[in-house]
PDB file of N, CA and C in Angstrom:
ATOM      1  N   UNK A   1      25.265 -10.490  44.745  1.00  0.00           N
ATOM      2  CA  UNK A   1      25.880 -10.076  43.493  1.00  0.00           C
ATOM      3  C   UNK A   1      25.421  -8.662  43.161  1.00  0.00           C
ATOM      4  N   UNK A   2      26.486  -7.634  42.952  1.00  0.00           N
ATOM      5  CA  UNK A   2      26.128  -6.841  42.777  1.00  0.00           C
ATOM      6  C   UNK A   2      25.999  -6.015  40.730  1.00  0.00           C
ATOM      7  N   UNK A   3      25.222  -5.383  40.480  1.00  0.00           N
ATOM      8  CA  UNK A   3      25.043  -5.018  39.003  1.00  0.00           C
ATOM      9  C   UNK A   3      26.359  -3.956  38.440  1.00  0.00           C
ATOM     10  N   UNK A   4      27.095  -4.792  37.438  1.00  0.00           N
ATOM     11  CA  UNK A   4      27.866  -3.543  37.308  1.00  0.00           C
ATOM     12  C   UNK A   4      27.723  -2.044  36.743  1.00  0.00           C
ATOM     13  N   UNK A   5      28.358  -1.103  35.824  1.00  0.00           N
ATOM     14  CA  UNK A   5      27.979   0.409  35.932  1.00  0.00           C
ATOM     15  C   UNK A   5      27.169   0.130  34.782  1.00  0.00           C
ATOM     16  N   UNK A   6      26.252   1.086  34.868  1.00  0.00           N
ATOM     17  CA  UNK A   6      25.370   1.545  33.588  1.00  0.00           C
ATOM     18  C   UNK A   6      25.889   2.685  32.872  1.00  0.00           C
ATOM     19  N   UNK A   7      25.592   2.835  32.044  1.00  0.00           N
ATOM     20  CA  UNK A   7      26.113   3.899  31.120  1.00  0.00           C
ATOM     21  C   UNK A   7      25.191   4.610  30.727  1.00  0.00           C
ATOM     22  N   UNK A   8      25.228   6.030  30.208  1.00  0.00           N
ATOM     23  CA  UNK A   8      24.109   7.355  29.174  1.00  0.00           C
ATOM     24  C   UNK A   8      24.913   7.724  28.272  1.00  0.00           C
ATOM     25  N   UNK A   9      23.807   8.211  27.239  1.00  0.00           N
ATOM     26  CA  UNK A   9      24.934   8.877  26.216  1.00  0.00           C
ATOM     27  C   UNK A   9      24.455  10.082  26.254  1.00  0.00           C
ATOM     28  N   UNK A  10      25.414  11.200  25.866  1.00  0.00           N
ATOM     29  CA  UNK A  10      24.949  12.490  26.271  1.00  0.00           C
ATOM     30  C   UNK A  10      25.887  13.109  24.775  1.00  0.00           C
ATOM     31  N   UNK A  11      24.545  13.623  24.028  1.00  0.00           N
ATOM     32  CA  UNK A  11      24.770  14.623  22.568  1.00  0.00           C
ATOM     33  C   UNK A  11      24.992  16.135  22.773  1.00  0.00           C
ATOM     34  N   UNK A  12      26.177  16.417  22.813  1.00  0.00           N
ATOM     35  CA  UNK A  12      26.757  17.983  22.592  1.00  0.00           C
ATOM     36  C   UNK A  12      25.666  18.690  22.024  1.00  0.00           C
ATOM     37  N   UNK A  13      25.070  19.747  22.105  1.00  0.00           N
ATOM     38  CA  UNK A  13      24.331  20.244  20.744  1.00  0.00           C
ATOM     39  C   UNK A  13      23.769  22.209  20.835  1.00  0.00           C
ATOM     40  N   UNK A  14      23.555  22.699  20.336  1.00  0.00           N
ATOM     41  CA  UNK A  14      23.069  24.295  20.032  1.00  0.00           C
ATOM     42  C   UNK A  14      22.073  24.318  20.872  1.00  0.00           C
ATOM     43  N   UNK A  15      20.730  23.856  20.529  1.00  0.00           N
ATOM     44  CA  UNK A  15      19.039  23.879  20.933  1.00  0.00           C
ATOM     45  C   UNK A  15      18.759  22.438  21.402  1.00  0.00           C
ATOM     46  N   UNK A  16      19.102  21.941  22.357  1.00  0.00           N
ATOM     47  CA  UNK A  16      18.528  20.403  22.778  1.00  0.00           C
ATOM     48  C   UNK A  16      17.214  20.342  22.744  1.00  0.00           C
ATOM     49  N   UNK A  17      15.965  21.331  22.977  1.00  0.00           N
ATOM     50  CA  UNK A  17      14.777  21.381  22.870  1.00  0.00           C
ATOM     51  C   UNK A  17      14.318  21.032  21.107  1.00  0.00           C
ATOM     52  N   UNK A  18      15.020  21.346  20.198  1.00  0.00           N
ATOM     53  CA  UNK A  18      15.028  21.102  18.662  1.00  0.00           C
ATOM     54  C   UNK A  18      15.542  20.038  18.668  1.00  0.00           C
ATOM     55  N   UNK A  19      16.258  19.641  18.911  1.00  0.00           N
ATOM     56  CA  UNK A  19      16.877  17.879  18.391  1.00  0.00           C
ATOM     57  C   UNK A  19      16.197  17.017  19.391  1.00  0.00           C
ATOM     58  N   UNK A  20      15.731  17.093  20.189  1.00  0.00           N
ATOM     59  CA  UNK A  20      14.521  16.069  21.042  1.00  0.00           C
ATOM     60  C   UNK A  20      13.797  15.270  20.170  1.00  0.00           C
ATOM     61  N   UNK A  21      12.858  16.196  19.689  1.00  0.00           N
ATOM     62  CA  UNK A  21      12.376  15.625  18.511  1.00  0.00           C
ATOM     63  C   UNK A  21      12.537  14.488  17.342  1.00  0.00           C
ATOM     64  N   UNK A  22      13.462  14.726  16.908  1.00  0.00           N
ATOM     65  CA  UNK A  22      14.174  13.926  15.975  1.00  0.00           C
ATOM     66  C   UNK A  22      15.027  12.963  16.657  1.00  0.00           C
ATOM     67  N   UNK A  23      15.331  12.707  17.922  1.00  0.00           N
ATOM     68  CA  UNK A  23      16.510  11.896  18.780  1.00  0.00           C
ATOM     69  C   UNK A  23      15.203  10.741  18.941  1.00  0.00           C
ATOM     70  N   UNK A  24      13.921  11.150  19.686  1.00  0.00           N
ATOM     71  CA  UNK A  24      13.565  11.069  20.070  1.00  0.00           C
ATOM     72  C   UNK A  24      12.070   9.870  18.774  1.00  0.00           C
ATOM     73  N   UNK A  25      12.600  10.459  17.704  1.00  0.00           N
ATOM     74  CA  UNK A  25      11.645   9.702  16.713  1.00  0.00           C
ATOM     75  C   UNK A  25      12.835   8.844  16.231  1.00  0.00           C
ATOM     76  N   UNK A  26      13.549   8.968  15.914  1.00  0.00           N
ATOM     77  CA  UNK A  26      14.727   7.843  15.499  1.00  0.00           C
ATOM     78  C   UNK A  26      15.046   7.354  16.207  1.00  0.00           C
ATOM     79  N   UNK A  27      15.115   7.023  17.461  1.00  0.00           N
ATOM     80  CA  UNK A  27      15.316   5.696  18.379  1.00  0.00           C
ATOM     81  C   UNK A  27      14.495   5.080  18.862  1.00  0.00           C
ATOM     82  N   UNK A  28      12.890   5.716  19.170  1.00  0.00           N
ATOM     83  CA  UNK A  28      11.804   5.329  19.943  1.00  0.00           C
ATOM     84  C   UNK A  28      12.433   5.261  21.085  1.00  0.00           C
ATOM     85  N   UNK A  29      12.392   6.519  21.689  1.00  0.00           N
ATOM     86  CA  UNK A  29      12.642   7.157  22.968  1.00  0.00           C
ATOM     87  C   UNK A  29      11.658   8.147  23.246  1.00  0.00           C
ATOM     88  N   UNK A  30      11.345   8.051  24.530  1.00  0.00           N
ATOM     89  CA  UNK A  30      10.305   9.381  25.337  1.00  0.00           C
ATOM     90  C   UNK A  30      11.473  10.598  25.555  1.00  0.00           C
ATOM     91  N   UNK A  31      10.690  11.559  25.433  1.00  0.00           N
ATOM     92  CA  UNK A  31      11.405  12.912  26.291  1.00  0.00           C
ATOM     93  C   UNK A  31      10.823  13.059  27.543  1.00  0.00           C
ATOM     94  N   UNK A  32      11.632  13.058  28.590  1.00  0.00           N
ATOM     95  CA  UNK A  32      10.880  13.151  29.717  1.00  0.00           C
ATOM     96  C   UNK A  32      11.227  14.005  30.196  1.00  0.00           C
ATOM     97  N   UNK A  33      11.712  15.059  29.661  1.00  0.00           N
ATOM     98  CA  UNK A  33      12.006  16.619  30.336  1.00  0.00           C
ATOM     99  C   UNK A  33      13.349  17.004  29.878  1.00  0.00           C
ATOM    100  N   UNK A  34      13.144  18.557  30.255  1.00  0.00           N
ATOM    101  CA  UNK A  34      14.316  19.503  30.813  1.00  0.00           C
ATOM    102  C   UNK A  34      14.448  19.902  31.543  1.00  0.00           C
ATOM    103  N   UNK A  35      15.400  20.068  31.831  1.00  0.00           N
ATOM    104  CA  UNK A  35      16.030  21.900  32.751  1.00  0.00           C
ATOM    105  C   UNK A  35      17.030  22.130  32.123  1.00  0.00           C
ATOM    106  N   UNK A  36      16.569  23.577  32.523  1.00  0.00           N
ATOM    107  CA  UNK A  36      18.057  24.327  32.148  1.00  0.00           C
ATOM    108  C   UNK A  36      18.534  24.099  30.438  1.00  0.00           C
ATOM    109  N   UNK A  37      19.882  23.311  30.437  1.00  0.00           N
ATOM    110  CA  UNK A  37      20.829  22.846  29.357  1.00  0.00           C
ATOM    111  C   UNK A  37      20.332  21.495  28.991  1.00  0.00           C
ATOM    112  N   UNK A  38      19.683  20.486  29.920  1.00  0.00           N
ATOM    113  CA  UNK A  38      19.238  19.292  29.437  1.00  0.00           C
ATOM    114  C   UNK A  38      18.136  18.769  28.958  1.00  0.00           C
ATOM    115  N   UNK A  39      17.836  18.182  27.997  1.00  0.00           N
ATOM    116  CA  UNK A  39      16.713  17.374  27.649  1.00  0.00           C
ATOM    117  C   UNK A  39      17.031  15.565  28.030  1.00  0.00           C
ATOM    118  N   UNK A  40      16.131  15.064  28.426  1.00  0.00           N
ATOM    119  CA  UNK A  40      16.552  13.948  28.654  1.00  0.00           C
ATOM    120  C   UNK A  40      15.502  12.860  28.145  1.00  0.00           C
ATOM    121  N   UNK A  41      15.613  11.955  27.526  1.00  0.00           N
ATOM    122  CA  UNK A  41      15.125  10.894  26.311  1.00  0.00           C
ATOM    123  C   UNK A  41      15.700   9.648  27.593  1.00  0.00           C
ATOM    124  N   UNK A  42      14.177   8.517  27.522  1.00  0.00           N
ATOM    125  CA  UNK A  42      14.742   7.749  27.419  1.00  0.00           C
ATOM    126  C   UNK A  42      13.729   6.345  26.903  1.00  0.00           C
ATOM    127  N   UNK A  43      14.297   5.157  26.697  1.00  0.00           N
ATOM    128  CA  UNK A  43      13.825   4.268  25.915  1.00  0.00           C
ATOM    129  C   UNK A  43      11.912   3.549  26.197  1.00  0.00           C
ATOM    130  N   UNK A  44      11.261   3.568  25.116  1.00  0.00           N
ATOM    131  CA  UNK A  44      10.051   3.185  25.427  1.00  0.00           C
ATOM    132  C   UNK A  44      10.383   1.822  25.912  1.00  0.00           C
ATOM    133  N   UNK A  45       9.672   1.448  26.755  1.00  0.00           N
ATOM    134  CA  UNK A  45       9.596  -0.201  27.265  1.00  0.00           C
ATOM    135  C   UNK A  45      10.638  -1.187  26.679  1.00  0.00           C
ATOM    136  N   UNK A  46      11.485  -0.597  27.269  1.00  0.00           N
ATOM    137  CA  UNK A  46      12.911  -1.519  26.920  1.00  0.00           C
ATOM    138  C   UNK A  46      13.937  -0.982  27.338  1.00  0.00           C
ATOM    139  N   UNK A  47      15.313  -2.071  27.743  1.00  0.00           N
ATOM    140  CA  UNK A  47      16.466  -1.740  28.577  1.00  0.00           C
ATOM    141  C   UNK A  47      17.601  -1.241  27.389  1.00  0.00           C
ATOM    142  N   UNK A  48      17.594  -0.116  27.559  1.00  0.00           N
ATOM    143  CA  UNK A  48      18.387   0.973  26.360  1.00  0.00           C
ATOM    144  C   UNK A  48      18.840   1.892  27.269  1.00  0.00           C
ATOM    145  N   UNK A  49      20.497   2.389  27.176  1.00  0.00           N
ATOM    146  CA  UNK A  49      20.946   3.217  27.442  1.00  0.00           C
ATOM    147  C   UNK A  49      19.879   4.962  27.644  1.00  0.00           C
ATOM    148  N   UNK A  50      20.065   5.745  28.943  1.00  0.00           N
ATOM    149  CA  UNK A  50      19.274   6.876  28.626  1.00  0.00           C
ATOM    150  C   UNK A  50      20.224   7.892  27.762  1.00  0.00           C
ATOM    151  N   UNK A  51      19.296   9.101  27.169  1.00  0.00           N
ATOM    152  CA  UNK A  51      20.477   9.844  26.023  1.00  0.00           C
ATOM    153  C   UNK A  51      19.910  11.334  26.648  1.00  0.00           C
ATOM    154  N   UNK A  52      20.959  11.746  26.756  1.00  0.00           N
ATOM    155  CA  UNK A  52      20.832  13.381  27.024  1.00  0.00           C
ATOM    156  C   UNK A  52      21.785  14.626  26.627  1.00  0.00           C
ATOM    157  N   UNK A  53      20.411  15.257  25.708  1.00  0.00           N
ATOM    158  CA  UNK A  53      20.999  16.480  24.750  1.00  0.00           C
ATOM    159  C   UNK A  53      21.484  17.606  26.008  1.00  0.00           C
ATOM    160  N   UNK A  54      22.626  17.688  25.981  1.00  0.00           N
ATOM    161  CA  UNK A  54      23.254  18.732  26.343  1.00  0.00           C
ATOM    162  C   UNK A  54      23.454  20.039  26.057  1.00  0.00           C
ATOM    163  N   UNK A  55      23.277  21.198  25.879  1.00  0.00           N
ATOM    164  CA  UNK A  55      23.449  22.641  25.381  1.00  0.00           C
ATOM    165  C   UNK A  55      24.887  22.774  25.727  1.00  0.00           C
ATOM    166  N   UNK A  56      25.356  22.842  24.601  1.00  0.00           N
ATOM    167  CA  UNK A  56      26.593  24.008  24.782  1.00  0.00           C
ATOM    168  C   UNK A  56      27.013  25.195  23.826  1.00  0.00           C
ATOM    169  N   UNK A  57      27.659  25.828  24.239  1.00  0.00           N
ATOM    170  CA  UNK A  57      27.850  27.040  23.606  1.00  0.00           C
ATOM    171  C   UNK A  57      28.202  27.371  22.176  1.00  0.00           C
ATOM    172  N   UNK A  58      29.048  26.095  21.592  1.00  0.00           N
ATOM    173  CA  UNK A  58      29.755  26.243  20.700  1.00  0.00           C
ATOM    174  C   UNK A  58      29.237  25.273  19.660  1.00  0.00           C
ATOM    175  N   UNK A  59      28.919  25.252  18.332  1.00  0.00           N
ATOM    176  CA  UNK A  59      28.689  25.053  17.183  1.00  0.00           C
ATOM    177  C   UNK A  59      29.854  23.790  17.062  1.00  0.00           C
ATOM    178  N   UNK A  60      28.890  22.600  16.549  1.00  0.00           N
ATOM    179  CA  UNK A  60      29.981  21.645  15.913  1.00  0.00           C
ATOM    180  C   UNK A  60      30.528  21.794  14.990  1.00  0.00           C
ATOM    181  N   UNK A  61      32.011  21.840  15.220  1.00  0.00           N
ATOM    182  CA  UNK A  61      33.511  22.004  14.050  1.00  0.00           C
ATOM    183  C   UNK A  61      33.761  20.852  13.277  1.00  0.00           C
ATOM    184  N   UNK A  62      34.494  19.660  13.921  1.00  0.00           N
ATOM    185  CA  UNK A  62      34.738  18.361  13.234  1.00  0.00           C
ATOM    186  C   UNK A  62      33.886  17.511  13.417  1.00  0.00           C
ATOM    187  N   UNK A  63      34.573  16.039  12.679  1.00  0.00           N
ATOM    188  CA  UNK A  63      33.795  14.843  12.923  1.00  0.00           C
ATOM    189  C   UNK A  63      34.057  14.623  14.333  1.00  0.00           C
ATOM    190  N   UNK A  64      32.923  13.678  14.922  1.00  0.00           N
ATOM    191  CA  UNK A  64      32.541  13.048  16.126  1.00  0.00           C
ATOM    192  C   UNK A  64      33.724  11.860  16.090  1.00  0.00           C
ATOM    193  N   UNK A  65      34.295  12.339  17.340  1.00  0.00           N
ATOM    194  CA  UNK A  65      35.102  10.872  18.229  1.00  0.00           C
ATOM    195  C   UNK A  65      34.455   9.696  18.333  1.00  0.00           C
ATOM    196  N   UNK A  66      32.978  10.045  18.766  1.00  0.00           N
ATOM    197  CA  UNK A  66      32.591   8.881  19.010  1.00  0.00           C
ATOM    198  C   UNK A  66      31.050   9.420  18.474  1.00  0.00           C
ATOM    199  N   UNK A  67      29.987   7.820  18.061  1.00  0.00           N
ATOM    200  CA  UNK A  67      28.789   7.801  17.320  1.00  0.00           C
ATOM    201  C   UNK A  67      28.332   7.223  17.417  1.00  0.00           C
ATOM    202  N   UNK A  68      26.448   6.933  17.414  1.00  0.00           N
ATOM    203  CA  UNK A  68      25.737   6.037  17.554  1.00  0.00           C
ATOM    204  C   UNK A  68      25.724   5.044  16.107  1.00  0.00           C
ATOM    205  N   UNK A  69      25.695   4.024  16.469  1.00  0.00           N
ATOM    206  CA  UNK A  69      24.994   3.167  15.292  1.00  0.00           C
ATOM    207  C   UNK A  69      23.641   2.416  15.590  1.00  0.00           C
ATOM    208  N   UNK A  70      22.935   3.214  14.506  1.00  0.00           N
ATOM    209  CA  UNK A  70      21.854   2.739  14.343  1.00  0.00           C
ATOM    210  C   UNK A  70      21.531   1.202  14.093  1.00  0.00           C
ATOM    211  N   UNK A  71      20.883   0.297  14.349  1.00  0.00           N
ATOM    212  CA  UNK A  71      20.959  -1.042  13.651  1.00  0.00           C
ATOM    213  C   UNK A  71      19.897  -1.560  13.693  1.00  0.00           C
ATOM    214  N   UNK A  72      19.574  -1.755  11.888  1.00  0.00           N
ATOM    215  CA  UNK A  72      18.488  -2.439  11.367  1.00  0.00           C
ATOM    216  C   UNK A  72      18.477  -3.324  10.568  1.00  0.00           C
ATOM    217  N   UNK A  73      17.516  -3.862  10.320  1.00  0.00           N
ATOM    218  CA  UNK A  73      17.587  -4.857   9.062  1.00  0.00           C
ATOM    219  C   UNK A  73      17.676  -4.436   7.648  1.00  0.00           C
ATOM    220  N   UNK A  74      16.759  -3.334   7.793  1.00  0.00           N
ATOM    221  CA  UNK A  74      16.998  -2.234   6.276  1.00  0.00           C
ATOM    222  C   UNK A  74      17.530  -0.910   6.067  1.00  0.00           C
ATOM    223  N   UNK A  75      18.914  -1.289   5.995  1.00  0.00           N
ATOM    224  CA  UNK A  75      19.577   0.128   6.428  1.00  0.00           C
ATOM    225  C   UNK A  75      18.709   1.446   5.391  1.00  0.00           C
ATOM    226  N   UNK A  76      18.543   0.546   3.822  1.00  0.00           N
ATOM    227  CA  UNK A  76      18.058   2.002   2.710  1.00  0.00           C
ATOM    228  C   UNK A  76      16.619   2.700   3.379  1.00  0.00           C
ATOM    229  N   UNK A  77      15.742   1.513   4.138  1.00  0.00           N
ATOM    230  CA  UNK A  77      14.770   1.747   4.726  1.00  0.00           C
ATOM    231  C   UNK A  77      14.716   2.646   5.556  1.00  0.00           C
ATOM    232  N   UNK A  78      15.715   2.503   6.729  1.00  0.00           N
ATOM    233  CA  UNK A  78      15.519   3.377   7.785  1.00  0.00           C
ATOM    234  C   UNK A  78      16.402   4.889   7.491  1.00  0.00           C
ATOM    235  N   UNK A  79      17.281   4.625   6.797  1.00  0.00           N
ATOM    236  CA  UNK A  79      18.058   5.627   6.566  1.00  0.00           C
ATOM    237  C   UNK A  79      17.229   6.516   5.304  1.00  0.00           C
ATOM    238  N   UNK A  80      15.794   6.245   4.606  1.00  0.00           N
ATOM    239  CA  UNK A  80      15.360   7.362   4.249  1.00  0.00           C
ATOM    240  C   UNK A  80      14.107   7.983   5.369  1.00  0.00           C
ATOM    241  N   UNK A  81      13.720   6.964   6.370  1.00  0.00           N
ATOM    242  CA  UNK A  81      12.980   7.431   7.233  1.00  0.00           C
ATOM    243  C   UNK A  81      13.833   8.614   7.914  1.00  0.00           C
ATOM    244  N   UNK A  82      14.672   8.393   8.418  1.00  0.00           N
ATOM    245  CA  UNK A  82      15.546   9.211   9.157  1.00  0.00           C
ATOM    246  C   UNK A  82      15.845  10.723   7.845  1.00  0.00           C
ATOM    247  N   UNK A  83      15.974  10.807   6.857  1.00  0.00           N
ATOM    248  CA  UNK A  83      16.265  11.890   6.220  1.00  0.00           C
ATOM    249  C   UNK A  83      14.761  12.523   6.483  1.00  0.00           C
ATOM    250  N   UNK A  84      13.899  11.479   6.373  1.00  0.00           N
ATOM    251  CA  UNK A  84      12.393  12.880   6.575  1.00  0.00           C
ATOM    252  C   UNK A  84      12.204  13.125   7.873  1.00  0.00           C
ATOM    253  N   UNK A  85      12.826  12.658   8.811  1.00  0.00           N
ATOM    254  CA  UNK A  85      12.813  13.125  10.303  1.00  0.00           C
ATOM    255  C   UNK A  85      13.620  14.267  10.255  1.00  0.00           C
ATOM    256  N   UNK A  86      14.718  14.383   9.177  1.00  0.00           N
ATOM    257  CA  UNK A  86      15.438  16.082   9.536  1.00  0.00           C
ATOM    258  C   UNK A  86      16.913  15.435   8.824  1.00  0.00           C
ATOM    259  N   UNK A  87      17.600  14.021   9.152  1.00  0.00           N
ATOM    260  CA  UNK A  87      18.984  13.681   9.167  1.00  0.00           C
ATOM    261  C   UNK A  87      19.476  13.560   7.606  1.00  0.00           C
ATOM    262  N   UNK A  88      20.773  14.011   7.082  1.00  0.00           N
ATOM    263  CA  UNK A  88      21.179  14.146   6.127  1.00  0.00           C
ATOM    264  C   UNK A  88      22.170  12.991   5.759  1.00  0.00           C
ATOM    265  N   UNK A  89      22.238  12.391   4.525  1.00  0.00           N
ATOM    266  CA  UNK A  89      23.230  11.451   4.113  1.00  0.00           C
ATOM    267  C   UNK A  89      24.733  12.104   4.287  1.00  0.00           C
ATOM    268  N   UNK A  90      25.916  11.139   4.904  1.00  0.00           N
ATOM    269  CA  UNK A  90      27.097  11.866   3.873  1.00  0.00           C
ATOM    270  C   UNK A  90      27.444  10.812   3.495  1.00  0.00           C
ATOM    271  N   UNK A  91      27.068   9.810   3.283  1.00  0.00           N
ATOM    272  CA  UNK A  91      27.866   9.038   2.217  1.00  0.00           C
ATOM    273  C   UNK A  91      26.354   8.395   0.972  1.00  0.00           C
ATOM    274  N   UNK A  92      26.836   8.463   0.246  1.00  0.00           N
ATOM    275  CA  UNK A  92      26.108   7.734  -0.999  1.00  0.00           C
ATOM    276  C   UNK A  92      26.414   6.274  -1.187  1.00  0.00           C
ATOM    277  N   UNK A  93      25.247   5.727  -0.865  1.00  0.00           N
ATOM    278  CA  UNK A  93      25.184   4.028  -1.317  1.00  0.00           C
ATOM    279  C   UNK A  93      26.007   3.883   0.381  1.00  0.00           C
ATOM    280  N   UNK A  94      25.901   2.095   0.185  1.00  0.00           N
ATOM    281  CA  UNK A  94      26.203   1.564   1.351  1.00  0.00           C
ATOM    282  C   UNK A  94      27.391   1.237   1.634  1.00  0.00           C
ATOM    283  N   UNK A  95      28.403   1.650   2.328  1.00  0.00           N
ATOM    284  CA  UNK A  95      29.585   1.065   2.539  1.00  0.00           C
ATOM    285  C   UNK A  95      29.811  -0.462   3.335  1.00  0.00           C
ATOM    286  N   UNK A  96      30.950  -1.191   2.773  1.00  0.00           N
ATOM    287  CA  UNK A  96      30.710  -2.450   3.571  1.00  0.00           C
ATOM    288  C   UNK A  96      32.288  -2.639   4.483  1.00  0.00           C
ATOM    289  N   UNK A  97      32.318  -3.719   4.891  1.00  0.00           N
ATOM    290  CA  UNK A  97      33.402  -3.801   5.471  1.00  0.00           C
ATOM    291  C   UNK A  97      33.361  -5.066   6.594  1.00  0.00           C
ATOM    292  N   UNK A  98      34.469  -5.886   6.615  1.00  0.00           N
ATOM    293  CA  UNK A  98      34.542  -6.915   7.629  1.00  0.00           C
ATOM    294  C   UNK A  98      32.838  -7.762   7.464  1.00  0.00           C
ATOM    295  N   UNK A  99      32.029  -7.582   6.920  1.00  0.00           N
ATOM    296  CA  UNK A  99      30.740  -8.523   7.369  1.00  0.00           C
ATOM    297  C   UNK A  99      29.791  -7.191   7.775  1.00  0.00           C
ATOM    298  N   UNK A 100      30.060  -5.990   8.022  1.00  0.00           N
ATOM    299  CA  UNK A 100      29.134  -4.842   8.223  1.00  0.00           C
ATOM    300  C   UNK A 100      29.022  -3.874   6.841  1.00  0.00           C
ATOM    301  N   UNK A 101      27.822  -3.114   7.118  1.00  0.00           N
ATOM    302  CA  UNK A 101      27.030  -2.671   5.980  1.00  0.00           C
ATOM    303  C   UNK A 101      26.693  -1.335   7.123  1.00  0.00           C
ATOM    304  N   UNK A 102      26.908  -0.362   6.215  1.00  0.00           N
ATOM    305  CA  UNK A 102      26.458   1.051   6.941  1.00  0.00           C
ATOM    306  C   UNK A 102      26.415   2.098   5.825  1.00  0.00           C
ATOM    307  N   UNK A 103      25.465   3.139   6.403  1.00  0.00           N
ATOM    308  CA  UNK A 103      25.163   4.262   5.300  1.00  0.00           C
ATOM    309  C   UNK A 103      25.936   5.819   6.708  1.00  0.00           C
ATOM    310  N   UNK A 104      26.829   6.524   6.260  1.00  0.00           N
ATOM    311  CA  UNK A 104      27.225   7.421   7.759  1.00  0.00           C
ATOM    312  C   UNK A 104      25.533   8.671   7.198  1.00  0.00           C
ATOM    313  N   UNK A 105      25.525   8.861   8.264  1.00  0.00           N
ATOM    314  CA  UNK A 105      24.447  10.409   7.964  1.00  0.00           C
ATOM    315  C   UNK A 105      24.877  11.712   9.294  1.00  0.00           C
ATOM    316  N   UNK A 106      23.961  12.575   9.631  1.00  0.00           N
ATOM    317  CA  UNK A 106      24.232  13.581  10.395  1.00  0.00           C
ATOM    318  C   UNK A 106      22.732  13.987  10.672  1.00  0.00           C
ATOM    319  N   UNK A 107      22.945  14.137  12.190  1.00  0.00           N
ATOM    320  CA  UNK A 107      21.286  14.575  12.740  1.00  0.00           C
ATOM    321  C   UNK A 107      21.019  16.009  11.876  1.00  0.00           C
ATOM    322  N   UNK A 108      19.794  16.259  12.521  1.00  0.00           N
ATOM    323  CA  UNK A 108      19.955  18.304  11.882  1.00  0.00           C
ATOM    324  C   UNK A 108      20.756  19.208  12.452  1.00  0.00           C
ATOM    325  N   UNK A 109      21.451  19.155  13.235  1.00  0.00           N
ATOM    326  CA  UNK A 109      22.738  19.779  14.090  1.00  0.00           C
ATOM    327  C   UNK A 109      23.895  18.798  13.265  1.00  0.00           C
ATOM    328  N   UNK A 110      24.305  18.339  12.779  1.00  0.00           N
ATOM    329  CA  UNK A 110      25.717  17.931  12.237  1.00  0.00           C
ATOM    330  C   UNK A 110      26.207  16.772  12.915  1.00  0.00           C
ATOM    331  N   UNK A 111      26.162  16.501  13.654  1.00  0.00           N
ATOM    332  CA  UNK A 111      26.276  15.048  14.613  1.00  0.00           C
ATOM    333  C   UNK A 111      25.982  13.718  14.100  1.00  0.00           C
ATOM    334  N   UNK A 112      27.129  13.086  13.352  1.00  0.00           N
ATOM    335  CA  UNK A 112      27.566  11.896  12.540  1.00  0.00           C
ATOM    336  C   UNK A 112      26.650  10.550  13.359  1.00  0.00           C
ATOM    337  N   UNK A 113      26.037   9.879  12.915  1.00  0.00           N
ATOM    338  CA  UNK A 113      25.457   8.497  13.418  1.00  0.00           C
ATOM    339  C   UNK A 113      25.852   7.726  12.018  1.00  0.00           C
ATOM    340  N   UNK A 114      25.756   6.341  12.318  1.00  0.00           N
ATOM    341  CA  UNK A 114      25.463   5.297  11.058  1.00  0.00           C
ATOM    342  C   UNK A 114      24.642   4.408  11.561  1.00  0.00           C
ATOM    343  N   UNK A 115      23.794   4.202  10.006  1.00  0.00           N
ATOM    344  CA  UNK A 115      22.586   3.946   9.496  1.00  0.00           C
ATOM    345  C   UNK A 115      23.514   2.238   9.618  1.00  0.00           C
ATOM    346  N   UNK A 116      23.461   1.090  10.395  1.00  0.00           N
ATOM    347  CA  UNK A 116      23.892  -0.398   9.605  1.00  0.00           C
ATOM    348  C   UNK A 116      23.741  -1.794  10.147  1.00  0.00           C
ATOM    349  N   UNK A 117      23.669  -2.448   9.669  1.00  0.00           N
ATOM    350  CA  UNK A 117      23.278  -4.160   9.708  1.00  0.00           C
ATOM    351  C   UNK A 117      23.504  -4.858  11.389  1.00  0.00           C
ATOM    352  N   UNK A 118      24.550  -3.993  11.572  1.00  0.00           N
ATOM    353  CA  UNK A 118      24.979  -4.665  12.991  1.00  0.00           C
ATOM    354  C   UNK A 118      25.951  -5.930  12.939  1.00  0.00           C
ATOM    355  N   UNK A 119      26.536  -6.010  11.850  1.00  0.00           N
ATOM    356  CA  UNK A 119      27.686  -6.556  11.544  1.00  0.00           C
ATOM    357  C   UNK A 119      27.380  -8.186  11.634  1.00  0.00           C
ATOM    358  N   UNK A 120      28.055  -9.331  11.229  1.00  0.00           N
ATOM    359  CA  UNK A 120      27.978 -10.502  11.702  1.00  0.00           C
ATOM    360  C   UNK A 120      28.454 -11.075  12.616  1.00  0.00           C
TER     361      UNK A 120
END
């Protein structure tokens, strides 16, 4: 039997050496290097996707196609930890929906995640 594909997630961004940091305290992920354009994060002692900040040239314009969700038990909890790591609210109070609970925010580069329950 063979394992099917694994997947990475890889964050667009200005300074990947600056958002390491903060990627890297809000998920409990190691940095285990660069080169070049990449920083590469990946999960302390546990089977978690690896994440790698990418450099590119250009400054984020719109919202993100696609986004991490964070998921905890205390979204107000983690989502003010995460503002003193660097990440900014954009929504006020908790939005709900279908059985899920989420707060949206933005790393310190502009890059949309949500703060939420993990749905039922």
């Amino acid at each position: 039997m063979t394992d099917g594909p694994g997947f990475g997630i890889v964050i667009d961004c200005v300074d990947p050496g600056s958002l390491a940091p903060f990627w890297s305290a809000a998920l409990d992920y190691q940095v285990i290097g660069s080169v070049q354009n990449y920083v590469l994060l990946l999960p302390n002692g546990r089977s978690a996707p690896k994440l790698l900040l990418q450099r590119v040239p250009e400054a984020k314009v719109t919202k993100n196609r696609t986004h991490l969700d964070i998921e905890v038990s205390d979204i107000e909890a983690e989502a003010t930890r995460l503002e003193g790591l660097g990440a900014r609210r954009l929504s006020h109070g908790v939005a709900s929906e279908h059985g899920s609970r989420w707060v949206v925010m933005r790393d310190p580069e502009g890059n949309e995640f949500c703060v939420c329950n993990g749905g039922t």
